[in-house]
C-alpha atoms as a PDB file:
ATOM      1  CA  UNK A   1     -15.649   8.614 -18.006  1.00  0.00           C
ATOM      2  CA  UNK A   2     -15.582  11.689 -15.810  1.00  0.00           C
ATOM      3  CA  UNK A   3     -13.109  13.451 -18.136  1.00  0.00           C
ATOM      4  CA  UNK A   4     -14.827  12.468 -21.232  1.00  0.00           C
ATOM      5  CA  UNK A   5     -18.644  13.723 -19.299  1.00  0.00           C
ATOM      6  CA  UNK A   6     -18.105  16.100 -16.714  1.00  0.00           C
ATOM      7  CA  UNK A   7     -21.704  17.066 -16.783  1.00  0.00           C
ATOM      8  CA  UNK A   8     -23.089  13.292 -16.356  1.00  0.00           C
ATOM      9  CA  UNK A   9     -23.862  13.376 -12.373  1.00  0.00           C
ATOM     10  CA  UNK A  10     -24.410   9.552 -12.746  1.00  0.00           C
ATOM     11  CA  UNK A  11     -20.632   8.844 -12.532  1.00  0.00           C
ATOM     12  CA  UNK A  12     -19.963  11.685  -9.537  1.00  0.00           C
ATOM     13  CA  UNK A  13     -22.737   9.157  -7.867  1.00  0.00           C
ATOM     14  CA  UNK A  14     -21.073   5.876  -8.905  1.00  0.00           C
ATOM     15  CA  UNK A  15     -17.945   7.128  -7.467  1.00  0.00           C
ATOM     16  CA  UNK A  16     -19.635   8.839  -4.285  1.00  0.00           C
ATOM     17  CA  UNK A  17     -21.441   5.184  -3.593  1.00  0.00           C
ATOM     18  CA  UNK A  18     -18.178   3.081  -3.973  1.00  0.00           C
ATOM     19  CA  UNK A  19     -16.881   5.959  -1.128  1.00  0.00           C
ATOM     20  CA  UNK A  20     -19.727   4.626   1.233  1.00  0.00           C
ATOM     21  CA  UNK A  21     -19.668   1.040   0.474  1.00  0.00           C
ATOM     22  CA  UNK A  22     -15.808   1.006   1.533  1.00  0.00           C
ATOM     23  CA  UNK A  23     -16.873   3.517   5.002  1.00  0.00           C
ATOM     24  CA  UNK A  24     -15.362   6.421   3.232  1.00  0.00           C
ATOM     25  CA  UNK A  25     -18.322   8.401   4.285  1.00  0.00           C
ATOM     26  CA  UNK A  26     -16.394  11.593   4.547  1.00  0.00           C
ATOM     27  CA  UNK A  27     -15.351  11.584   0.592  1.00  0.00           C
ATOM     28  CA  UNK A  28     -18.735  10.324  -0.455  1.00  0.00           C
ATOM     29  CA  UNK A  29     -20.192  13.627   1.075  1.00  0.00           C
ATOM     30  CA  UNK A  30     -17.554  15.339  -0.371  1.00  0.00           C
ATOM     31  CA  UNK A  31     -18.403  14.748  -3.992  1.00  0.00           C
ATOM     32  CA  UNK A  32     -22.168  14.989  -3.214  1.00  0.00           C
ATOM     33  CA  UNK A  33     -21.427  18.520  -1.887  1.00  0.00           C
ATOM     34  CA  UNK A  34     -19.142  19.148  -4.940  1.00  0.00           C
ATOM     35  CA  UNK A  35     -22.213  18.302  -7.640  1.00  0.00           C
ATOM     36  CA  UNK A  36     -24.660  20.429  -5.355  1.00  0.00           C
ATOM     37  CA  UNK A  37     -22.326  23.380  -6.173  1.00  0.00           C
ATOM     38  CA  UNK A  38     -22.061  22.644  -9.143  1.00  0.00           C
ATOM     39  CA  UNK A  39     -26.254  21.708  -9.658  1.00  0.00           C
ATOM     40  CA  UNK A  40     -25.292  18.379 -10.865  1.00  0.00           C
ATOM     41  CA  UNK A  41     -28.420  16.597 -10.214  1.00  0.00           C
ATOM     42  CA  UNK A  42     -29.126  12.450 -10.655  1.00  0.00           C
ATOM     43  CA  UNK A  43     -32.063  11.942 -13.238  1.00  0.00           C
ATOM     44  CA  UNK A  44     -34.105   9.516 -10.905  1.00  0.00           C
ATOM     45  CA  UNK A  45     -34.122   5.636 -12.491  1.00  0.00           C
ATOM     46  CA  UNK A  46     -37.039   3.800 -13.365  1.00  0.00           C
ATOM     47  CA  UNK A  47     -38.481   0.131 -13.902  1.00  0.00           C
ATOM     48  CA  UNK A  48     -41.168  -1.676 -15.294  1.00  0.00           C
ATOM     49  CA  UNK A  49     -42.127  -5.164 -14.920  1.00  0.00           C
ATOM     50  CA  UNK A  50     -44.143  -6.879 -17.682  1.00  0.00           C
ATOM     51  CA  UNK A  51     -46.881  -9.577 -16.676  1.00  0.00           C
ATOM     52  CA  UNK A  52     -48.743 -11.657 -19.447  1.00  0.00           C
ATOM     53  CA  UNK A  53     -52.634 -12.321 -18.263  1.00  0.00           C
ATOM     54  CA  UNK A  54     -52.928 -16.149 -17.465  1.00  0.00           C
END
């Protein structure tokens, strides 16, 4: 998916997240520095809960 969006940060920090969850804290950092340089930045997520009155 990288090759196909290069400019979609939400894969770099997909990637970058596996990294930590395996220890590999030293190539997680690495691609977070590498989309700083680059000013990829994550689009914050967001959630909403519905609740019916009764």
């Amino acid at each position: 998916m990288m090759i196909l969006h290069p400019e979609r940060p939400d894969y770099y920090v997909m990637i970058s997240n596996l990294y930590t969850s395996y220890g590999m804290w030293d190539k997680s950092m690495a691609i977070r520095r590498w989309m700083q340089d680059r000013g990829l930045v994550k689009v914050p997520g967001c959630s909403s809960v519905g609740l019916e009155n009764g």
